[in-house]
C-alpha atoms as a PDB file:
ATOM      1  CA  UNK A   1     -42.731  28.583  97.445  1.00  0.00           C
ATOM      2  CA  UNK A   2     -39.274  28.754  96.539  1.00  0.00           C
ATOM      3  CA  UNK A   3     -37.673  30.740  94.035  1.00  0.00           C
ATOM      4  CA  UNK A   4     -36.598  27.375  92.022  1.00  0.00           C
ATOM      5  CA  UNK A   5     -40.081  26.482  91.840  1.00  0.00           C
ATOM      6  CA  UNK A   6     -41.497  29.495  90.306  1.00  0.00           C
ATOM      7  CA  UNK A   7     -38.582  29.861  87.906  1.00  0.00           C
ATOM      8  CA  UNK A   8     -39.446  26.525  86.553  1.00  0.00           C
ATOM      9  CA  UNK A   9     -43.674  27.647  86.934  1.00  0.00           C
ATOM     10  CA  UNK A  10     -42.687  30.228  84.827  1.00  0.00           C
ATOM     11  CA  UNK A  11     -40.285  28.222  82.439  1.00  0.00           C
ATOM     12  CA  UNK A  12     -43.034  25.610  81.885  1.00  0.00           C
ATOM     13  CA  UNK A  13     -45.620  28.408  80.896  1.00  0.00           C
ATOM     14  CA  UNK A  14     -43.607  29.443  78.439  1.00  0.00           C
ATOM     15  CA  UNK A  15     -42.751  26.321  76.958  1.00  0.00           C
ATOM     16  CA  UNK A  16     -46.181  25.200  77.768  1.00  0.00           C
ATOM     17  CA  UNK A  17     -47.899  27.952  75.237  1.00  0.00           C
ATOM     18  CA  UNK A  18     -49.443  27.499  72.083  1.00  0.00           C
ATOM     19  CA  UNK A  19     -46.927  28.919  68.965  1.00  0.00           C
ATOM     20  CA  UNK A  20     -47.499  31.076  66.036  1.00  0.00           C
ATOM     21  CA  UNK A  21     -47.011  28.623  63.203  1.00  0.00           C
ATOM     22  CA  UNK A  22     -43.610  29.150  60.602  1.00  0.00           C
ATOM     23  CA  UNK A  23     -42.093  31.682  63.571  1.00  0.00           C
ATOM     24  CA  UNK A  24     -40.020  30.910  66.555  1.00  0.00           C
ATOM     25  CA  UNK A  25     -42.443  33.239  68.878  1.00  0.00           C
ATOM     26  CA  UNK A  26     -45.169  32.267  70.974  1.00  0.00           C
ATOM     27  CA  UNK A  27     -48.348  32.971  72.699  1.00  0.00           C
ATOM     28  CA  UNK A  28     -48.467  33.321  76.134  1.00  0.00           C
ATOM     29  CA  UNK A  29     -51.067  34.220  78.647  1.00  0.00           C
ATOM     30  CA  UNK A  30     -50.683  37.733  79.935  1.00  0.00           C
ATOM     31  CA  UNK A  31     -52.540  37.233  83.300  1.00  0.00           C
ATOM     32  CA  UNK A  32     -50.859  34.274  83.863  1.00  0.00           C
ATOM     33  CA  UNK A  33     -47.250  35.787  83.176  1.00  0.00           C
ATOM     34  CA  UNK A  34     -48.008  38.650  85.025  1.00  0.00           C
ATOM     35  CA  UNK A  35     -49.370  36.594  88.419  1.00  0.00           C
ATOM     36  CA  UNK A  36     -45.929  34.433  87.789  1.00  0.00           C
ATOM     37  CA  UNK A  37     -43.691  37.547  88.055  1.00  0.00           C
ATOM     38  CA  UNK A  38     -45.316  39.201  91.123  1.00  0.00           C
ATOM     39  CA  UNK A  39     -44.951  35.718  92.959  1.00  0.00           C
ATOM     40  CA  UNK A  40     -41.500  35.764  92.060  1.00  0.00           C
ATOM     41  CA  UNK A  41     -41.027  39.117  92.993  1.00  0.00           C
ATOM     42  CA  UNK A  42     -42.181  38.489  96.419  1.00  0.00           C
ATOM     43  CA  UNK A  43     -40.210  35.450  96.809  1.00  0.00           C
ATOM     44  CA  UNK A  44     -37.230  37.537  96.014  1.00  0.00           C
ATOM     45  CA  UNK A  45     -34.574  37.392  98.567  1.00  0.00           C
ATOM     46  CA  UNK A  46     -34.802  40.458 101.853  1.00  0.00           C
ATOM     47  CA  UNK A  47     -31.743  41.532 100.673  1.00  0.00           C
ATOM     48  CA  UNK A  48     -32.880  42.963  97.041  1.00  0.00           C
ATOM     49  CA  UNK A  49     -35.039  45.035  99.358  1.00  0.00           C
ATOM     50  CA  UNK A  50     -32.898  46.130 101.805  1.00  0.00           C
ATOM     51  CA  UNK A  51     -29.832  47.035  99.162  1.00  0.00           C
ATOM     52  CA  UNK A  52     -32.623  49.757  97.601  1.00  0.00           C
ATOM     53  CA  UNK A  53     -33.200  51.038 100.849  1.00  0.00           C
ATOM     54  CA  UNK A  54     -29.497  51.269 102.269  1.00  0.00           C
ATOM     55  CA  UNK A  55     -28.829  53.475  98.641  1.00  0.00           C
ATOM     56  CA  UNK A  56     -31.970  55.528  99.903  1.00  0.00           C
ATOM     57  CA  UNK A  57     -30.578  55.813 103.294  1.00  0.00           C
ATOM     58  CA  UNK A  58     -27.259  56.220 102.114  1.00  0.00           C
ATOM     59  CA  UNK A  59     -28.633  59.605 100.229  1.00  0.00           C
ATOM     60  CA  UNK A  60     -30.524  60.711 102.836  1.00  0.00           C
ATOM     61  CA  UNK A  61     -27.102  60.694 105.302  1.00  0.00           C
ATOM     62  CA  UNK A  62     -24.881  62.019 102.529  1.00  0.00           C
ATOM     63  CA  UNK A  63     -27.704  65.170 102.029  1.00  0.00           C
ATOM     64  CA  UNK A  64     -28.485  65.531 106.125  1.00  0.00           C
ATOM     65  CA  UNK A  65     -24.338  65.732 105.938  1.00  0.00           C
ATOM     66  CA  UNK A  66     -24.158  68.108 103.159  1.00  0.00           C
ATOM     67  CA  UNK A  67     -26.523  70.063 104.776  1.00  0.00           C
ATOM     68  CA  UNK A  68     -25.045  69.718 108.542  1.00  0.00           C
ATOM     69  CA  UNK A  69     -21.394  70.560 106.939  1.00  0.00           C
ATOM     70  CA  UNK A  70     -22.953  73.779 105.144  1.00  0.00           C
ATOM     71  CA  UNK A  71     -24.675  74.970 108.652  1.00  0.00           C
ATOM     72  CA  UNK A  72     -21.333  74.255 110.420  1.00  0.00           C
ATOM     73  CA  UNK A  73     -19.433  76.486 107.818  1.00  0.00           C
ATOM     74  CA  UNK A  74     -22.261  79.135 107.864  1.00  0.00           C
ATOM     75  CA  UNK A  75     -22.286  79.447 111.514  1.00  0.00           C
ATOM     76  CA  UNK A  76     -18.642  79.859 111.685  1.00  0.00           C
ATOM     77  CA  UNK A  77     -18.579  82.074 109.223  1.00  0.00           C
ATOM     78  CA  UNK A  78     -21.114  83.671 111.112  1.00  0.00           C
ATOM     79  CA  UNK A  79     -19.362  83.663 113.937  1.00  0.00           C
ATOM     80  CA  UNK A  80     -15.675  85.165 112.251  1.00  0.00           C
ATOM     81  CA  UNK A  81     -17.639  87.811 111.167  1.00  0.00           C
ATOM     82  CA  UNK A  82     -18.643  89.287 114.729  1.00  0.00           C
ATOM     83  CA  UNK A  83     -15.070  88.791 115.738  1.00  0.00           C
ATOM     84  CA  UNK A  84     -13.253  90.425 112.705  1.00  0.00           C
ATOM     85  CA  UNK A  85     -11.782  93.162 114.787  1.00  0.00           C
ATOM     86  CA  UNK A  86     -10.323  91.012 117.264  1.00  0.00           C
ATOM     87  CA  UNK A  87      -7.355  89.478 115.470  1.00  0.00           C
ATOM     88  CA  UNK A  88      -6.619  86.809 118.008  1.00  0.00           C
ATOM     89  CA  UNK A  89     -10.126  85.582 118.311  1.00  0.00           C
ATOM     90  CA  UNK A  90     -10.639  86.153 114.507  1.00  0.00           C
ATOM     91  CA  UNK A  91      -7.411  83.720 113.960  1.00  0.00           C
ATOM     92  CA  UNK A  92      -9.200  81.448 116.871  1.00  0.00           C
ATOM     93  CA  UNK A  93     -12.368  81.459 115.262  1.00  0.00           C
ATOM     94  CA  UNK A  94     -10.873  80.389 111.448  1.00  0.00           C
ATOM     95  CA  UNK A  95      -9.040  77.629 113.271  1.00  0.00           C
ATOM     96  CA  UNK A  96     -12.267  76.606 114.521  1.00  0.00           C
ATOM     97  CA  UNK A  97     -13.635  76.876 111.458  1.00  0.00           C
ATOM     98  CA  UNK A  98     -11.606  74.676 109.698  1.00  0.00           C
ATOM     99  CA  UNK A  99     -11.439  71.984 112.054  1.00  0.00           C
ATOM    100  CA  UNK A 100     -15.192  71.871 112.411  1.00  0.00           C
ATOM    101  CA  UNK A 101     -15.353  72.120 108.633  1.00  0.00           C
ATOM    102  CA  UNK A 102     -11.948  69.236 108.767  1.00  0.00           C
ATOM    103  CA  UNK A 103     -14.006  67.217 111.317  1.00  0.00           C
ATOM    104  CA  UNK A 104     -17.441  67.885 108.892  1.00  0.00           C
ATOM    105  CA  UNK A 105     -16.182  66.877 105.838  1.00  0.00           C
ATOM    106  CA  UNK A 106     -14.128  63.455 107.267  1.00  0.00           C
ATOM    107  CA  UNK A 107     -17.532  62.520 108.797  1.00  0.00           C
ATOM    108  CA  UNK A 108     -19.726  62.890 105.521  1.00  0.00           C
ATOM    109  CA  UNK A 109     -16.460  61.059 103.763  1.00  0.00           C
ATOM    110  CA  UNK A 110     -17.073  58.312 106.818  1.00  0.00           C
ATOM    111  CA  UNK A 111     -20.117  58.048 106.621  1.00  0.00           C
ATOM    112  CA  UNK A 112     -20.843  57.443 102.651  1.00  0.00           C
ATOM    113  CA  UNK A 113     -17.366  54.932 102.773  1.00  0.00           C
ATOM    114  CA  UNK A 114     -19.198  52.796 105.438  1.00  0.00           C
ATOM    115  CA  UNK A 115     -22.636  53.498 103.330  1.00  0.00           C
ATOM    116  CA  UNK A 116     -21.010  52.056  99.830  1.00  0.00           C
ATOM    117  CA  UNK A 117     -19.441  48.983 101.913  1.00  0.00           C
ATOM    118  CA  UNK A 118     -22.272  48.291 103.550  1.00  0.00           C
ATOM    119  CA  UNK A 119     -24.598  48.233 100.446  1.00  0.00           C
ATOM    120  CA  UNK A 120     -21.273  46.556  98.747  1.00  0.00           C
ATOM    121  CA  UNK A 121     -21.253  43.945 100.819  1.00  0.00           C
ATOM    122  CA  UNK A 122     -25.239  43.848 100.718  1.00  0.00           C
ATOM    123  CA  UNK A 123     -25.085  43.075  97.027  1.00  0.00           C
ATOM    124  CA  UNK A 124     -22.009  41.150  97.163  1.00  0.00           C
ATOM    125  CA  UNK A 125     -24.555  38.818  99.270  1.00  0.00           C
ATOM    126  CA  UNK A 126     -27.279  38.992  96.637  1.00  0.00           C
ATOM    127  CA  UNK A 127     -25.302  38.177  93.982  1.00  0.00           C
ATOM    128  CA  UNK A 128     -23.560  35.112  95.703  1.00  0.00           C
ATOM    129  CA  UNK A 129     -27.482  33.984  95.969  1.00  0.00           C
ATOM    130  CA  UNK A 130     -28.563  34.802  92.735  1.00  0.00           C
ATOM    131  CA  UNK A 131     -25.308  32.558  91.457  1.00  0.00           C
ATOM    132  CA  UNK A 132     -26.755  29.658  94.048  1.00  0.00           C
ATOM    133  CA  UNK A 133     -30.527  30.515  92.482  1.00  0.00           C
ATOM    134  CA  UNK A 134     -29.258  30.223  88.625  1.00  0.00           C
ATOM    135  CA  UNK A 135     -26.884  26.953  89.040  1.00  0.00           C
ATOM    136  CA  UNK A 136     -29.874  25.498  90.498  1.00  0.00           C
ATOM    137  CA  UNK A 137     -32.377  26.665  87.965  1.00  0.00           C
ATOM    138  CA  UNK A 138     -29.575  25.466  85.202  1.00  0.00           C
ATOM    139  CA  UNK A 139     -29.123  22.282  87.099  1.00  0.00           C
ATOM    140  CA  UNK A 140     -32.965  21.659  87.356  1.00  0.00           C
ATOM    141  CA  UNK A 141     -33.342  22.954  82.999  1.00  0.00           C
ATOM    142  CA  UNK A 142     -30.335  20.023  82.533  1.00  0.00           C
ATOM    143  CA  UNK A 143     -32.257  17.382  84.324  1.00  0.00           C
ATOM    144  CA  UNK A 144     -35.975  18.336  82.958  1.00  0.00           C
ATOM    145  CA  UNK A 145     -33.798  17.874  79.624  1.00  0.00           C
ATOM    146  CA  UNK A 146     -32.317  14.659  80.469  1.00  0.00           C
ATOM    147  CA  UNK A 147     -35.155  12.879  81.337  1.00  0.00           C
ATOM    148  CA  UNK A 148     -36.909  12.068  77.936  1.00  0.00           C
ATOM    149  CA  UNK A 149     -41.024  12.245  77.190  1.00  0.00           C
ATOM    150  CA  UNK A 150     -42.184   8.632  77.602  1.00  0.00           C
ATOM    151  CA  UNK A 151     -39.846   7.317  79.736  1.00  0.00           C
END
């Protein structure tokens, strides 16, 4: 079922139930609400889902980087450490250092640019659908409203 329908499923149960007399709110029937949002939530569009998991993935890289970076800079501090006494392999070894370190950081920084694009462009997506899914919804609420009981 599309997402237009149940929107207007849902609309109609709402305008469909019974109201509490000399007050504006109404009664409506949990069950039925509640089976009317899990429909629509199924019905939602792939790319709701996948924009949750690309900020989970996105996360997990950044922390796998973070942690890769800090194993990098422990090992070659590690490794200037054994060499301290040898000045030209201890200046070798910092060099090393900070160009793995360089090279660490610029791929974490790579990696969680391309991560917030991606899940940018993702939402970007979803919202351009969601924009299509409301004018419709808005067109379909101006039409139910044109067309008069009785006629």
């Amino acid at each position: 079922m599309e997402m237009f329908e149940l929107l207007n499923e849902l609309e109609e149960l709402v305008e469909g139930s019974p109201r509490i007399p000399m007050t504006r709110r109404i009664l409506v029937d949990e069950e039925r609400i509640l089976e009317s949002l899990d429909r629509i939530r199924t019905a939602l569009p792939e790319e709701m889902r996948q924009a949750k998991w690309v900020v989970q993935e996105r996360e997990k890289v950044l922390g796998e980087s973070r942690k890769e970076a800090q194993r990098i800079m422990e090992s070659a501090q590690r490794e200037v450490d054994k060499k301290v006494d040898e000045t030209e392999i201890t200046s070798k070894a910092r060099e090393m250092a900070e160009e793995v370190i360089h090279k660490a950081e610029k791929m974490a920084w790579d990696i969680k640019q391309g991560a917030h694009e991606y899940a940018d462009d993702l939402l970007h997506t979803l919202q351009e659908r969601l924009e299509r899914v409301s004018a419709e919804v808005q067109e379909g609420r101006t039409e139910l409203k044109a067309i008069k009981p009785g006629s």
